[in-house]
C-alpha atoms as a PDB file:
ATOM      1  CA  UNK A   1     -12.910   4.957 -27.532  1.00  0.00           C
ATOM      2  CA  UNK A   2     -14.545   4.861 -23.851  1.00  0.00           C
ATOM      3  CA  UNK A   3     -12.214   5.010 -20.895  1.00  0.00           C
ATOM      4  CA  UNK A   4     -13.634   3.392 -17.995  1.00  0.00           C
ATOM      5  CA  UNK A   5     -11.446   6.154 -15.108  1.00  0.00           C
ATOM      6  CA  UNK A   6     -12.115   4.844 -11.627  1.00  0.00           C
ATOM      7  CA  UNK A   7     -12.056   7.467  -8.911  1.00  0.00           C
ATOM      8  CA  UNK A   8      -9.113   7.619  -6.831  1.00  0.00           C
ATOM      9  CA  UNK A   9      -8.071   8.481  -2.814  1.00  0.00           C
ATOM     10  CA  UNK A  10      -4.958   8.578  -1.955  1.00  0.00           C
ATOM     11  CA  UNK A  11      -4.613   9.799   1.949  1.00  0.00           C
ATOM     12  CA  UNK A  12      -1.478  11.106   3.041  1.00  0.00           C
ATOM     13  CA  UNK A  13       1.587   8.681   3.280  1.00  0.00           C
ATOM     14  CA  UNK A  14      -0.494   6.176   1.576  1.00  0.00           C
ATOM     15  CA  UNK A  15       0.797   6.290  -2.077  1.00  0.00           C
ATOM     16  CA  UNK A  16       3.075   4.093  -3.983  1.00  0.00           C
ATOM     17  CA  UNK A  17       6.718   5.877  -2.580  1.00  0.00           C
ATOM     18  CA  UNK A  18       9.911   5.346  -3.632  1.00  0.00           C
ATOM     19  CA  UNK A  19      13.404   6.352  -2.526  1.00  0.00           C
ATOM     20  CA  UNK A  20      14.948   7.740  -5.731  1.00  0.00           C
ATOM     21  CA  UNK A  21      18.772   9.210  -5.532  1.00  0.00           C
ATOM     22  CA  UNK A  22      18.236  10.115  -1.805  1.00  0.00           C
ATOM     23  CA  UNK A  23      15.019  11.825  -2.514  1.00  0.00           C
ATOM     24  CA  UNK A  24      10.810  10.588  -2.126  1.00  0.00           C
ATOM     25  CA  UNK A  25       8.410  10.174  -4.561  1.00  0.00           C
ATOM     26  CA  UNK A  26       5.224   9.198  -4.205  1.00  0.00           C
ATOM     27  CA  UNK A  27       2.989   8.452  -6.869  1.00  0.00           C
ATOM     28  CA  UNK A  28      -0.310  10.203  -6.782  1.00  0.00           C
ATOM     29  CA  UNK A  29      -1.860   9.040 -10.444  1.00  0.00           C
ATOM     30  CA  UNK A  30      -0.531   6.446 -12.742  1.00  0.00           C
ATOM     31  CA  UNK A  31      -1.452   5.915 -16.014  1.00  0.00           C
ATOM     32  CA  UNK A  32      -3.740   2.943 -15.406  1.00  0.00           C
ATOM     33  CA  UNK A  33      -5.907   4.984 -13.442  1.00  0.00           C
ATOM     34  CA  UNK A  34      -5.820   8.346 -15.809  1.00  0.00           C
ATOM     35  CA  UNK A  35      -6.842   6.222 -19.077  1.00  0.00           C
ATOM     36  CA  UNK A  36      -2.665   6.867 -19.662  1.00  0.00           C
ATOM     37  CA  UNK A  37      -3.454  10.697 -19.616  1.00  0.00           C
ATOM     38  CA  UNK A  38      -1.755  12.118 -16.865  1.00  0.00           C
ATOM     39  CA  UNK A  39       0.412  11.107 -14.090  1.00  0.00           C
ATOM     40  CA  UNK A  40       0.819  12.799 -10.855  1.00  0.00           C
ATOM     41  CA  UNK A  41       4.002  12.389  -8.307  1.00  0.00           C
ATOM     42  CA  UNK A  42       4.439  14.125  -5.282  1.00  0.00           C
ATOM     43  CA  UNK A  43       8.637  14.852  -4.493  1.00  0.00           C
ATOM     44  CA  UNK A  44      10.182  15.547  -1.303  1.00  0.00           C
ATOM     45  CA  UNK A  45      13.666  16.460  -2.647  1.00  0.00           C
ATOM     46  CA  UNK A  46      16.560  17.270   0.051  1.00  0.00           C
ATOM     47  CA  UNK A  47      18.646  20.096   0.659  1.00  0.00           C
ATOM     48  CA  UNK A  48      21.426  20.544  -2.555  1.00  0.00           C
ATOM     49  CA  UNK A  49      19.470  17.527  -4.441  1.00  0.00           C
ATOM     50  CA  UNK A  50      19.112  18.088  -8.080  1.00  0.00           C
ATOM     51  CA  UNK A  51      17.403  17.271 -11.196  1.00  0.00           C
ATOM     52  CA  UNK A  52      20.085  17.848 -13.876  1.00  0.00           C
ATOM     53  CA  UNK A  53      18.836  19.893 -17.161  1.00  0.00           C
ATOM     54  CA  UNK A  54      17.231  17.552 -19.738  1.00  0.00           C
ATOM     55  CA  UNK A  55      14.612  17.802 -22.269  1.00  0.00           C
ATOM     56  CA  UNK A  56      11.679  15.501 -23.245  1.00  0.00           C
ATOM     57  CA  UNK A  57       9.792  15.464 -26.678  1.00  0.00           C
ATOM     58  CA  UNK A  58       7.075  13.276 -25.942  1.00  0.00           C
ATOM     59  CA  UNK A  59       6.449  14.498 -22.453  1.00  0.00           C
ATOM     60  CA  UNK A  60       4.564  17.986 -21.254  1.00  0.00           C
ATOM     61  CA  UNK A  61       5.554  18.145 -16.873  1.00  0.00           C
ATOM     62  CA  UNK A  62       4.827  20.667 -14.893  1.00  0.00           C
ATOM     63  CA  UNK A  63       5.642  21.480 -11.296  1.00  0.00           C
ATOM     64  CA  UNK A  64       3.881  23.243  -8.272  1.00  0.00           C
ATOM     65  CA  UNK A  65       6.111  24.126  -5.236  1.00  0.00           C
ATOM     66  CA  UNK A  66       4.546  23.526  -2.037  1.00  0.00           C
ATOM     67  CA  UNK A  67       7.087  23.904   0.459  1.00  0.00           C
ATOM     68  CA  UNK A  68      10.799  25.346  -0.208  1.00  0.00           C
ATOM     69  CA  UNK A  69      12.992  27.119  -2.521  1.00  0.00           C
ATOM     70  CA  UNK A  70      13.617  24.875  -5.774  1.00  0.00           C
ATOM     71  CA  UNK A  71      15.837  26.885  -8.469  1.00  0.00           C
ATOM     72  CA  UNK A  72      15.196  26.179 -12.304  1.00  0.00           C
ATOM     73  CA  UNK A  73      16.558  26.143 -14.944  1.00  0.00           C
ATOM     74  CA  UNK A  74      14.603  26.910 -17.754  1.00  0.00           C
ATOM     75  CA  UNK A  75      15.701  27.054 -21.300  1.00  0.00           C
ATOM     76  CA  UNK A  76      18.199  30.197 -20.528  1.00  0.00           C
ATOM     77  CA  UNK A  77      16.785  31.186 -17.777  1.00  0.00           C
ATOM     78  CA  UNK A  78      17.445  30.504 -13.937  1.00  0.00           C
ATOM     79  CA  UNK A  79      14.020  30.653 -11.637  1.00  0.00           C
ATOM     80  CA  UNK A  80      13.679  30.944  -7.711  1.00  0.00           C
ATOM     81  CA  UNK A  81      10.476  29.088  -7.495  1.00  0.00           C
ATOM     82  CA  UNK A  82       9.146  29.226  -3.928  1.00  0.00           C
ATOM     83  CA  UNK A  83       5.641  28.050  -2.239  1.00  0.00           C
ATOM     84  CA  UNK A  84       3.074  28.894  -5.163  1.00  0.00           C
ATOM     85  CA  UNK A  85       4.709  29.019  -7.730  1.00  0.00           C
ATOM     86  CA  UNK A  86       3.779  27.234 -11.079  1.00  0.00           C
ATOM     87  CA  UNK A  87       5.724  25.921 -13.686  1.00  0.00           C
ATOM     88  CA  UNK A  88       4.793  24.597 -17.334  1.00  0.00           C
ATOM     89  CA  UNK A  89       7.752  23.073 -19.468  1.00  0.00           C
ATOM     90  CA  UNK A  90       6.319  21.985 -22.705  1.00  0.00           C
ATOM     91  CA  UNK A  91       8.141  18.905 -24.687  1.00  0.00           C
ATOM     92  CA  UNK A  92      11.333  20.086 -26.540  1.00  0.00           C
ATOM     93  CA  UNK A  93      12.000  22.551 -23.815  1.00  0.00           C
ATOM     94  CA  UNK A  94      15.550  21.970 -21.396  1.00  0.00           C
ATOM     95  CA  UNK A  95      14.744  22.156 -17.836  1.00  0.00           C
ATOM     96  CA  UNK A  96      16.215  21.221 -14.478  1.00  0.00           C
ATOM     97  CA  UNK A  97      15.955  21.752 -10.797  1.00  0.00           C
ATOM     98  CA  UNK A  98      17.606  21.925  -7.506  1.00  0.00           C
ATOM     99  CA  UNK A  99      16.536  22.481  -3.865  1.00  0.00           C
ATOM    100  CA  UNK A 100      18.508  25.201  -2.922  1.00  0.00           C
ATOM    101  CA  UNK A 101      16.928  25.745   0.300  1.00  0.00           C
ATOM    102  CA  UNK A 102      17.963  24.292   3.762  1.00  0.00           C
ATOM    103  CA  UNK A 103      15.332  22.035   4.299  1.00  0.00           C
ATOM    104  CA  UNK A 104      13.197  19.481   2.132  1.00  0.00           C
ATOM    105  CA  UNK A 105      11.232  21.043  -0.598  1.00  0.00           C
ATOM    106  CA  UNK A 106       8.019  19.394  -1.623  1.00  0.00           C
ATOM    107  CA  UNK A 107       6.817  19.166  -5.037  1.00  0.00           C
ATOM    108  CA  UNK A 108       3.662  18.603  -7.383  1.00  0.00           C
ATOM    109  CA  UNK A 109       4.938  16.972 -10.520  1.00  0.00           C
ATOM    110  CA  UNK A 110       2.456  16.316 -13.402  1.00  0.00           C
ATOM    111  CA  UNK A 111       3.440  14.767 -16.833  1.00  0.00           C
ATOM    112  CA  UNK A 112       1.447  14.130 -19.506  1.00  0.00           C
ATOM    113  CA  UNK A 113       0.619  11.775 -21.333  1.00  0.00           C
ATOM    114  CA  UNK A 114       1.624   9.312 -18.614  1.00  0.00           C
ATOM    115  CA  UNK A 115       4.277   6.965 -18.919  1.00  0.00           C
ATOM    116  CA  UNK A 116       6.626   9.520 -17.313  1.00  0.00           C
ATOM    117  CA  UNK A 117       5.896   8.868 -13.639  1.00  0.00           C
ATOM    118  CA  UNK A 118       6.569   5.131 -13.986  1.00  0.00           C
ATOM    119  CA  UNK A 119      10.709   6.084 -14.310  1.00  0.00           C
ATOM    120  CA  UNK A 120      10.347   6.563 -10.332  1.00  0.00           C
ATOM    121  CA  UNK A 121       9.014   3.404  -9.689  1.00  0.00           C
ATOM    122  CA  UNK A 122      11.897   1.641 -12.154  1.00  0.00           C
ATOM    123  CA  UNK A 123      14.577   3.322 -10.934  1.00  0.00           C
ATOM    124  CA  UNK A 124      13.422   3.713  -6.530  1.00  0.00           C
ATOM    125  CA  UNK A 125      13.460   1.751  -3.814  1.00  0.00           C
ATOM    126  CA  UNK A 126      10.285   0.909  -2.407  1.00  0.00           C
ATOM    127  CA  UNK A 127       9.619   2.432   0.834  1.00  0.00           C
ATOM    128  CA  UNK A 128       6.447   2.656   3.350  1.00  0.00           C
ATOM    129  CA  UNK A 129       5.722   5.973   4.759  1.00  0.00           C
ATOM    130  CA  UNK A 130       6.619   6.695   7.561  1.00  0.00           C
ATOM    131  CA  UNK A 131      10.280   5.779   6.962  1.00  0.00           C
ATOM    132  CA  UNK A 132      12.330   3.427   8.988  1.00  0.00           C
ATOM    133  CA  UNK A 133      15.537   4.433  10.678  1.00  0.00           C
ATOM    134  CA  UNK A 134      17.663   2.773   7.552  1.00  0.00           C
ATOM    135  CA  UNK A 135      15.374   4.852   5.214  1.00  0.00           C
ATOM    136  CA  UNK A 136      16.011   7.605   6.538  1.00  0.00           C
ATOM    137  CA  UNK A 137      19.907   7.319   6.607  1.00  0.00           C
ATOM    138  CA  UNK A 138      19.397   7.026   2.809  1.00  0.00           C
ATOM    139  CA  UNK A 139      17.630  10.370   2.286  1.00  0.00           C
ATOM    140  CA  UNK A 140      19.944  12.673   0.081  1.00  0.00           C
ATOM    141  CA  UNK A 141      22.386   9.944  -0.450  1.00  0.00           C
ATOM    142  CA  UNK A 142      22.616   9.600  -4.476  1.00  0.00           C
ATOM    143  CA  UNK A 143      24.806   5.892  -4.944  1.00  0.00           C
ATOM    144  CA  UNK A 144      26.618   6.089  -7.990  1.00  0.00           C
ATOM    145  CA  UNK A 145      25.372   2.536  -9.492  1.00  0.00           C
ATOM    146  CA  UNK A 146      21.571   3.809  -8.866  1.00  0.00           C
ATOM    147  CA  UNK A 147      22.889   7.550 -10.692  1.00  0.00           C
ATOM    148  CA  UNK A 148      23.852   5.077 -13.520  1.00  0.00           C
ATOM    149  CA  UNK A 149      20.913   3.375 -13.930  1.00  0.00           C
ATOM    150  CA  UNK A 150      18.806   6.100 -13.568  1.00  0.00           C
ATOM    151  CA  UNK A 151      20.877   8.009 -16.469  1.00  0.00           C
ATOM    152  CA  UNK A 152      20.858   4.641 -18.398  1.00  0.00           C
ATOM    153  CA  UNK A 153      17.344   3.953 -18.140  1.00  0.00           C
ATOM    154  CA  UNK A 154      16.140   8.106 -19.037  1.00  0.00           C
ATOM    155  CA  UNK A 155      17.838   7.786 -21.809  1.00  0.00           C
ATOM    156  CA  UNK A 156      16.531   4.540 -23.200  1.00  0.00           C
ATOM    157  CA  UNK A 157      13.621   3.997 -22.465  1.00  0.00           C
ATOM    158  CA  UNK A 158      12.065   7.221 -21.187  1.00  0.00           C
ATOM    159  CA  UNK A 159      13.501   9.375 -24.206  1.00  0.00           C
ATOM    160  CA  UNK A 160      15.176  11.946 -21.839  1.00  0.00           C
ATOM    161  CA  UNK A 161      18.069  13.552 -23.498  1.00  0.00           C
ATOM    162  CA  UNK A 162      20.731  15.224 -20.730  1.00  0.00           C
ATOM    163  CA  UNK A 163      21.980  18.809 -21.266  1.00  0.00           C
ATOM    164  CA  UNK A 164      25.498  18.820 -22.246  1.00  0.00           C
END
């Protein structure tokens, strides 16, 4: 099977971005331009915003920290990940995150196969970069109808399965 990938440029603040539980993400790949390989999201998550501990079995993700101080939790074990650091979590392994940090912390997030990077689109707000005054009122500001959705919809139809 031939995949016909198209090269891609996305300039800063010019990605598809949504507004997801009070935090950004902008999509850097999608699967439609990957050949459904790989998708690629950049994160700005806000101070004491968090990623509870789940697990995926048809889903590799990794994350690289750019700016911040992100804690994980891995399996067992608890991680300080600052700027640099690297992190693999293979399908069937529980993992979560949280900015612990006192400003925004700025993520790589890459999952593959794709599929994965589409839940931020489902479940965000669109928003244009840079963000109005009413966006920006919304940043870390998780509504609990959108927390129920989101929780709904990983669970459904994106096969995440929450750590009890």
């Amino acid at each position: 099977m031939t995949v016909d990938l198209k090269t891609s440029l996305i300039q800063s603040g010019k990605g598809s971005t949504f507004l997801v539980l009070g935090d950004l993400y902008t999509l850097l790949a999608e699967g439609k331009d990957t050949g459904g390989r790989y998708g690629l999201a950049e994160v700005l998550m806000q101070p004491q915003s968090i990623a509870p501990p789940h697990i995926h079995e048809q889903v590799d993700e990794a994350h690289y920290v750019l700016e911040g101080e992100v804690e994980y939790q891995h399996d067992e074990q608890t991680i300080v990940a600052t700027a640099g650091t690297f992190m693999h979590f293979t399908r069937g392994q529980y993992h979560g995150y949280k900015n612990i940090g006192s400003k925004p912390a700025k993520i790589l997030m890459w999952v593959t196969p794709a599929g994965g990077e589409q839940f931020f689109a489902e479940v965000g707000q669109p928003v244009n970069l840079p963000l109005n005054e009413e966006e920006r009122n919304l940043l870390g500001v998780i509504n609990p109808a959108d927390l129920e959705k989101a929780i709904a919809l990983a669970s459904t139809k994106y096969d995440l399965q929450f750590k009890q």
